[in-house]
PDB file of N, CA and C in Angstrom:
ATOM      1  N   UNK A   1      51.441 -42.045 -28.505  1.00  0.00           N
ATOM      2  CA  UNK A   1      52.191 -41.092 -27.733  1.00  0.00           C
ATOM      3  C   UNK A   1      52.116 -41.397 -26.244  1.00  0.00           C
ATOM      4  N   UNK A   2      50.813 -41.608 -25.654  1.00  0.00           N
ATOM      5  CA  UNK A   2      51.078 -41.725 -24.213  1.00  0.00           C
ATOM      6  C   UNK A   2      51.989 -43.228 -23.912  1.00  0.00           C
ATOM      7  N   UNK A   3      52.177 -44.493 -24.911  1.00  0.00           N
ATOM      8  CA  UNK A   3      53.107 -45.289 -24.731  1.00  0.00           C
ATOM      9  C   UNK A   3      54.262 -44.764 -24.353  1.00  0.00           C
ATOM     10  N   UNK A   4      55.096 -43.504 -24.742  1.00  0.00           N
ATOM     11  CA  UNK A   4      56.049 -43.269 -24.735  1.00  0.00           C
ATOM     12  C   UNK A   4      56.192 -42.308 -23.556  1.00  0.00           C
ATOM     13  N   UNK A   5      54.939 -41.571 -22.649  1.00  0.00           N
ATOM     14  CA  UNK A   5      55.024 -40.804 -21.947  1.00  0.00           C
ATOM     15  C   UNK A   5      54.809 -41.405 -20.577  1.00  0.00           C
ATOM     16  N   UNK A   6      53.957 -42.862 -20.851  1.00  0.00           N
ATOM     17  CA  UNK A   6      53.503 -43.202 -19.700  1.00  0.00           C
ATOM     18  C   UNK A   6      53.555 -44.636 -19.923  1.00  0.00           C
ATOM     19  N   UNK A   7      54.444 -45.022 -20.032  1.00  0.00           N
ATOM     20  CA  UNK A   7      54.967 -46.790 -19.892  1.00  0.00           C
ATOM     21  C   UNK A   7      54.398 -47.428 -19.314  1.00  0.00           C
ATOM     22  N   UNK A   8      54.814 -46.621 -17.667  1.00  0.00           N
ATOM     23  CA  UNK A   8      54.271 -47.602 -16.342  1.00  0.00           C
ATOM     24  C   UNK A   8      52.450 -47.578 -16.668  1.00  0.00           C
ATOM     25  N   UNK A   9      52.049 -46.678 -16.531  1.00  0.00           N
ATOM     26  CA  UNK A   9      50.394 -46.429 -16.512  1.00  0.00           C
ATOM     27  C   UNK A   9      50.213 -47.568 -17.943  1.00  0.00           C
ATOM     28  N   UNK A  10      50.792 -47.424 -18.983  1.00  0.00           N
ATOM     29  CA  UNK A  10      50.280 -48.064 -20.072  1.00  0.00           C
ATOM     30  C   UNK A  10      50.806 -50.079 -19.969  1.00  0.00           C
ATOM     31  N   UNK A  11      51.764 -49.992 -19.311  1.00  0.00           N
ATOM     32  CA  UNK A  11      51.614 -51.338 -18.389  1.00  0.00           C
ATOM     33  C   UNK A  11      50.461 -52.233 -17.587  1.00  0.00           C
ATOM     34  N   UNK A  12      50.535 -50.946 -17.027  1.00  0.00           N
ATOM     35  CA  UNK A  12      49.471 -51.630 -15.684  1.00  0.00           C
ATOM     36  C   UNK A  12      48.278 -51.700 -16.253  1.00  0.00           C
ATOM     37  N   UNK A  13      47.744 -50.533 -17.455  1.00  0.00           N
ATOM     38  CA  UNK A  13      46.694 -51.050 -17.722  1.00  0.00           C
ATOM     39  C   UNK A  13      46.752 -52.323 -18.843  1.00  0.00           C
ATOM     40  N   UNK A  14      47.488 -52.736 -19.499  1.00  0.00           N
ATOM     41  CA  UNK A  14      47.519 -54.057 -20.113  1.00  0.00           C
ATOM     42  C   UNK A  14      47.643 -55.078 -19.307  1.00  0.00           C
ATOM     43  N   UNK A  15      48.247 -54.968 -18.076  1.00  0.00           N
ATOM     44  CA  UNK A  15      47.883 -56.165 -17.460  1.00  0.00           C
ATOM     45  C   UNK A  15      46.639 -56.453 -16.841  1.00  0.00           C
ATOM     46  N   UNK A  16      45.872 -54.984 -15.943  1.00  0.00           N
ATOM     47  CA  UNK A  16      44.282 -55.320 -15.393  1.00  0.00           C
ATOM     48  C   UNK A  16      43.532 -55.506 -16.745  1.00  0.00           C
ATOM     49  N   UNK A  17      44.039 -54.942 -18.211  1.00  0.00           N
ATOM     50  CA  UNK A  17      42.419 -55.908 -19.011  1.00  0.00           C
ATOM     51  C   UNK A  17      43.044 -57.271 -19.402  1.00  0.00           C
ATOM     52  N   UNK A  18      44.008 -57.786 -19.052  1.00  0.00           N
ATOM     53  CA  UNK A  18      44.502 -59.225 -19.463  1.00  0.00           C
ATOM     54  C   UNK A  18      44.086 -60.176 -18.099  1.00  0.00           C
ATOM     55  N   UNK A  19      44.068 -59.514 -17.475  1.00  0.00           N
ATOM     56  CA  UNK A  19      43.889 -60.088 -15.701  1.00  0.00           C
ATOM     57  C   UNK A  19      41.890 -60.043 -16.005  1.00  0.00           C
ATOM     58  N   UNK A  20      41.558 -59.339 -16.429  1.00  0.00           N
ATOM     59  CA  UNK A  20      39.764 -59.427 -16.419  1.00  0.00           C
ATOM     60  C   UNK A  20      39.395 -59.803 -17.562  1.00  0.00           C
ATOM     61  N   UNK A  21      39.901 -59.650 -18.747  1.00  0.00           N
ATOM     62  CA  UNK A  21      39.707 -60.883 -19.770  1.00  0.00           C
ATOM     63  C   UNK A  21      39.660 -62.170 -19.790  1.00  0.00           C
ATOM     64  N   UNK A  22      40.763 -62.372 -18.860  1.00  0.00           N
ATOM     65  CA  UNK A  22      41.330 -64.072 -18.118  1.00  0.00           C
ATOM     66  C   UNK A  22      40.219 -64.437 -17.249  1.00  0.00           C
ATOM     67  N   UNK A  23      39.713 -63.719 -16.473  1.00  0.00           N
ATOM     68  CA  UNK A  23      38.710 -63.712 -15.344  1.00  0.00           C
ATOM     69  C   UNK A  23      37.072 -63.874 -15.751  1.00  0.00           C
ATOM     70  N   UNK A  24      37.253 -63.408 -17.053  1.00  0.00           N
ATOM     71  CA  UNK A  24      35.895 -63.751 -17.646  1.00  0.00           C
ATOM     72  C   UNK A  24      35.082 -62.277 -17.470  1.00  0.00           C
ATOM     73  N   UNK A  25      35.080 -61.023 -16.904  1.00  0.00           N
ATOM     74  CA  UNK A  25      35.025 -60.078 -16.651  1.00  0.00           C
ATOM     75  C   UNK A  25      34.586 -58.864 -17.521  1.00  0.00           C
ATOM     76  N   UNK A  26      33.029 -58.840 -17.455  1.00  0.00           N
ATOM     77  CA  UNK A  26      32.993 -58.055 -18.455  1.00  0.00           C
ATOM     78  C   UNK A  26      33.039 -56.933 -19.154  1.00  0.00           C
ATOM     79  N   UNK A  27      33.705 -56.655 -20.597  1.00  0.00           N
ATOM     80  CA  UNK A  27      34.615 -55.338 -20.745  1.00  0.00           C
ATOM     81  C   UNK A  27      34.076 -54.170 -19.979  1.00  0.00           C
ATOM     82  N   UNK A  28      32.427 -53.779 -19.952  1.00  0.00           N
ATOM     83  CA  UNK A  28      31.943 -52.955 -19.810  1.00  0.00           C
ATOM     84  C   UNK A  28      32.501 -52.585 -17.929  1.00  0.00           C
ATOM     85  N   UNK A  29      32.157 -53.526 -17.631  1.00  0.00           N
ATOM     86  CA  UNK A  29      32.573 -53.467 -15.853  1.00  0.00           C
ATOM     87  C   UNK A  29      34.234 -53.376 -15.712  1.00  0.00           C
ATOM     88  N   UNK A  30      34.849 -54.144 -16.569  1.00  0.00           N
ATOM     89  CA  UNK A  30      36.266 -54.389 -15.902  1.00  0.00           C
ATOM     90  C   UNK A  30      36.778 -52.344 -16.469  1.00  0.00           C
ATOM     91  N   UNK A  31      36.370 -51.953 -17.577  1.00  0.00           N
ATOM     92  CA  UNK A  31      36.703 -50.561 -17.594  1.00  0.00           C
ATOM     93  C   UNK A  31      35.730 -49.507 -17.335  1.00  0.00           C
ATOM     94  N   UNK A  32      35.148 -49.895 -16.069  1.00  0.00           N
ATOM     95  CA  UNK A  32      34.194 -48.722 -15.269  1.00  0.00           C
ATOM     96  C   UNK A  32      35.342 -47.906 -14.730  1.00  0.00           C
ATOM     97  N   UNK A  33      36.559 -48.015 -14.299  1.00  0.00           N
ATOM     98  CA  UNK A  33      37.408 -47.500 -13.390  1.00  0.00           C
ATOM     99  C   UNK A  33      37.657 -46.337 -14.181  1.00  0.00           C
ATOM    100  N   UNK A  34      37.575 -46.031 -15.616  1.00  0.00           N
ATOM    101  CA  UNK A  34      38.045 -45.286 -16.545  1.00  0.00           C
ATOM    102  C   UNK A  34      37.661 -44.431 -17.061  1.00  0.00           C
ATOM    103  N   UNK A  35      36.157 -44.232 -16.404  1.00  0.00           N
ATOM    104  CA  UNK A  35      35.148 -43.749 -17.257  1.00  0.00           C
ATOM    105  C   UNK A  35      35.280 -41.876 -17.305  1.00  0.00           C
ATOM    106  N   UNK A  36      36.306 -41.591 -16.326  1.00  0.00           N
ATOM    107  CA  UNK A  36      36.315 -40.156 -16.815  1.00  0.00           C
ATOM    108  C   UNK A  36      37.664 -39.643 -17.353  1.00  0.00           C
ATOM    109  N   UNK A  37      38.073 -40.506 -18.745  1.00  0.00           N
ATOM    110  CA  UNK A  37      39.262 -40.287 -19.607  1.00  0.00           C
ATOM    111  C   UNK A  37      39.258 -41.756 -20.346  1.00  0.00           C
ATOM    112  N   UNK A  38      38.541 -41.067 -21.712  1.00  0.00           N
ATOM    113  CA  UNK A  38      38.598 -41.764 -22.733  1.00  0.00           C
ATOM    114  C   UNK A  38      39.826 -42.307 -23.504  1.00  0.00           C
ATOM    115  N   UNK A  39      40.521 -41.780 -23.224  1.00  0.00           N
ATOM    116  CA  UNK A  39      41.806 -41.759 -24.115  1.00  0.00           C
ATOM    117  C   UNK A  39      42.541 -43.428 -23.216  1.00  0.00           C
ATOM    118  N   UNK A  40      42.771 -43.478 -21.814  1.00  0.00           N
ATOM    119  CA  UNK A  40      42.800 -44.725 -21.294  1.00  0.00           C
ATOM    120  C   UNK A  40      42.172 -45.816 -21.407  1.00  0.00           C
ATOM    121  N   UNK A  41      40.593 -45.582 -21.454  1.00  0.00           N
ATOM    122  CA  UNK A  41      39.430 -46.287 -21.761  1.00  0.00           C
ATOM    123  C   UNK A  41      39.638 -46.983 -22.820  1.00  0.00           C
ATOM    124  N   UNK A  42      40.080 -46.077 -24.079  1.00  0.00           N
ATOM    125  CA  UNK A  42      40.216 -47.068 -25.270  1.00  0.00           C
ATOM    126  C   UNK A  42      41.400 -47.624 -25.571  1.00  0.00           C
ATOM    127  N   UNK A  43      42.227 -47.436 -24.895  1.00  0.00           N
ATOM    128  CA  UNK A  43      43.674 -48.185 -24.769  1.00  0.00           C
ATOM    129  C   UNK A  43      43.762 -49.547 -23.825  1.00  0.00           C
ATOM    130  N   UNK A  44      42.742 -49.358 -22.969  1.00  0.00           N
ATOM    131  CA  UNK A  44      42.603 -50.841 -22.133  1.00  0.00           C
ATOM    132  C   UNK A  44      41.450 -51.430 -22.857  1.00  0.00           C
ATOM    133  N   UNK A  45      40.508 -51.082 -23.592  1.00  0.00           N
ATOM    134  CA  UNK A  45      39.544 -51.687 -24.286  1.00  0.00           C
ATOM    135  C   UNK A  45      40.764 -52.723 -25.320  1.00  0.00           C
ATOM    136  N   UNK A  46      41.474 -51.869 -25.816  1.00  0.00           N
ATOM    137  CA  UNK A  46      42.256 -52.585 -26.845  1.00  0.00           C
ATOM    138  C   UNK A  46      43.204 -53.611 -26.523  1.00  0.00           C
ATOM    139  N   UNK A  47      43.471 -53.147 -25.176  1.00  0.00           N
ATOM    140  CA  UNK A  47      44.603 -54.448 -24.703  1.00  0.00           C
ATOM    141  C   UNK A  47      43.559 -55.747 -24.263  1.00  0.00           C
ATOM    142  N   UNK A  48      42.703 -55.183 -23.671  1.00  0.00           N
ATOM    143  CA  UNK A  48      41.389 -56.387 -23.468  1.00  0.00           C
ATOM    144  C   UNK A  48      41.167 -57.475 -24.775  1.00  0.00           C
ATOM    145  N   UNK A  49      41.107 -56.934 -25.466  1.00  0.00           N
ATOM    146  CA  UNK A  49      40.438 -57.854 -26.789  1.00  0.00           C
ATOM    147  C   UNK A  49      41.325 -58.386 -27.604  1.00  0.00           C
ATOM    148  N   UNK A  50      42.592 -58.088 -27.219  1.00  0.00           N
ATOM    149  CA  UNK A  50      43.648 -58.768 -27.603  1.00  0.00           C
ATOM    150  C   UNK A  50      44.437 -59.696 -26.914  1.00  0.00           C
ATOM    151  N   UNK A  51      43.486 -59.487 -25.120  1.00  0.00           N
ATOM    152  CA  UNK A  51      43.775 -60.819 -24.515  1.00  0.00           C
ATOM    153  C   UNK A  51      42.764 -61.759 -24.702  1.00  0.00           C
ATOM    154  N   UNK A  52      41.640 -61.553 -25.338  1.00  0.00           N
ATOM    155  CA  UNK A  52      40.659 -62.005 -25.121  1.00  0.00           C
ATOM    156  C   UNK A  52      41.257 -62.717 -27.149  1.00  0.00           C
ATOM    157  N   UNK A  53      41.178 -62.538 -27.765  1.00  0.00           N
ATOM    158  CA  UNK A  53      41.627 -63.000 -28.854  1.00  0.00           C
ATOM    159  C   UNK A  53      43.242 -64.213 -28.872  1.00  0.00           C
ATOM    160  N   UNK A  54      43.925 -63.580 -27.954  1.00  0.00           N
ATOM    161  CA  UNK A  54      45.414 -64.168 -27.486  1.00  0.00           C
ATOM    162  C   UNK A  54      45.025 -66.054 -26.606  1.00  0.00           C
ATOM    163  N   UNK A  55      43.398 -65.188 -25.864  1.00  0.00           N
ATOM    164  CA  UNK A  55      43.104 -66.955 -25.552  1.00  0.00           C
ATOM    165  C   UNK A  55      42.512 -67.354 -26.414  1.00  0.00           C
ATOM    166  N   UNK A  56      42.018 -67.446 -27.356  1.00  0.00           N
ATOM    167  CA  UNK A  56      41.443 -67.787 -28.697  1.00  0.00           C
ATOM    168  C   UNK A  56      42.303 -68.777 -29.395  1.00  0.00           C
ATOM    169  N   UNK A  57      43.607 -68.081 -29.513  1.00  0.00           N
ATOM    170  CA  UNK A  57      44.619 -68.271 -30.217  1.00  0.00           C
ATOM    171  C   UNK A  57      45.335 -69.528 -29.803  1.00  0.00           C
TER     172      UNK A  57
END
């Protein structure tokens, strides 16, 4: 749901955990910024590890 409410926000955060995945950056630090709203937290956790899997790939 917030994909559909909040594009831009759900953008930007797929690009800063693809930008600190790339960077070597670790999850715990690169989503300190988040720490008071979980619901973001685990939506950039998820875009993280799917950049982090995407360089794998």
């Amino acid at each position: 749901m917030a994909t559909t409410i909040f594009p831009l926000t759900t953008a930007v955060l797929q690009q800063q955990a693809r930008e600190a995945a790339e960077q070597g950056v670790p999850l715990e630090e690169a989503h300190a910024h988040l720490a008071h709203d979980s619901t973001l937290r685990e939506q950039f956790d998820g875009f993280y590890r799917a950049a982090l899997q995407a360089e794998v790939a």
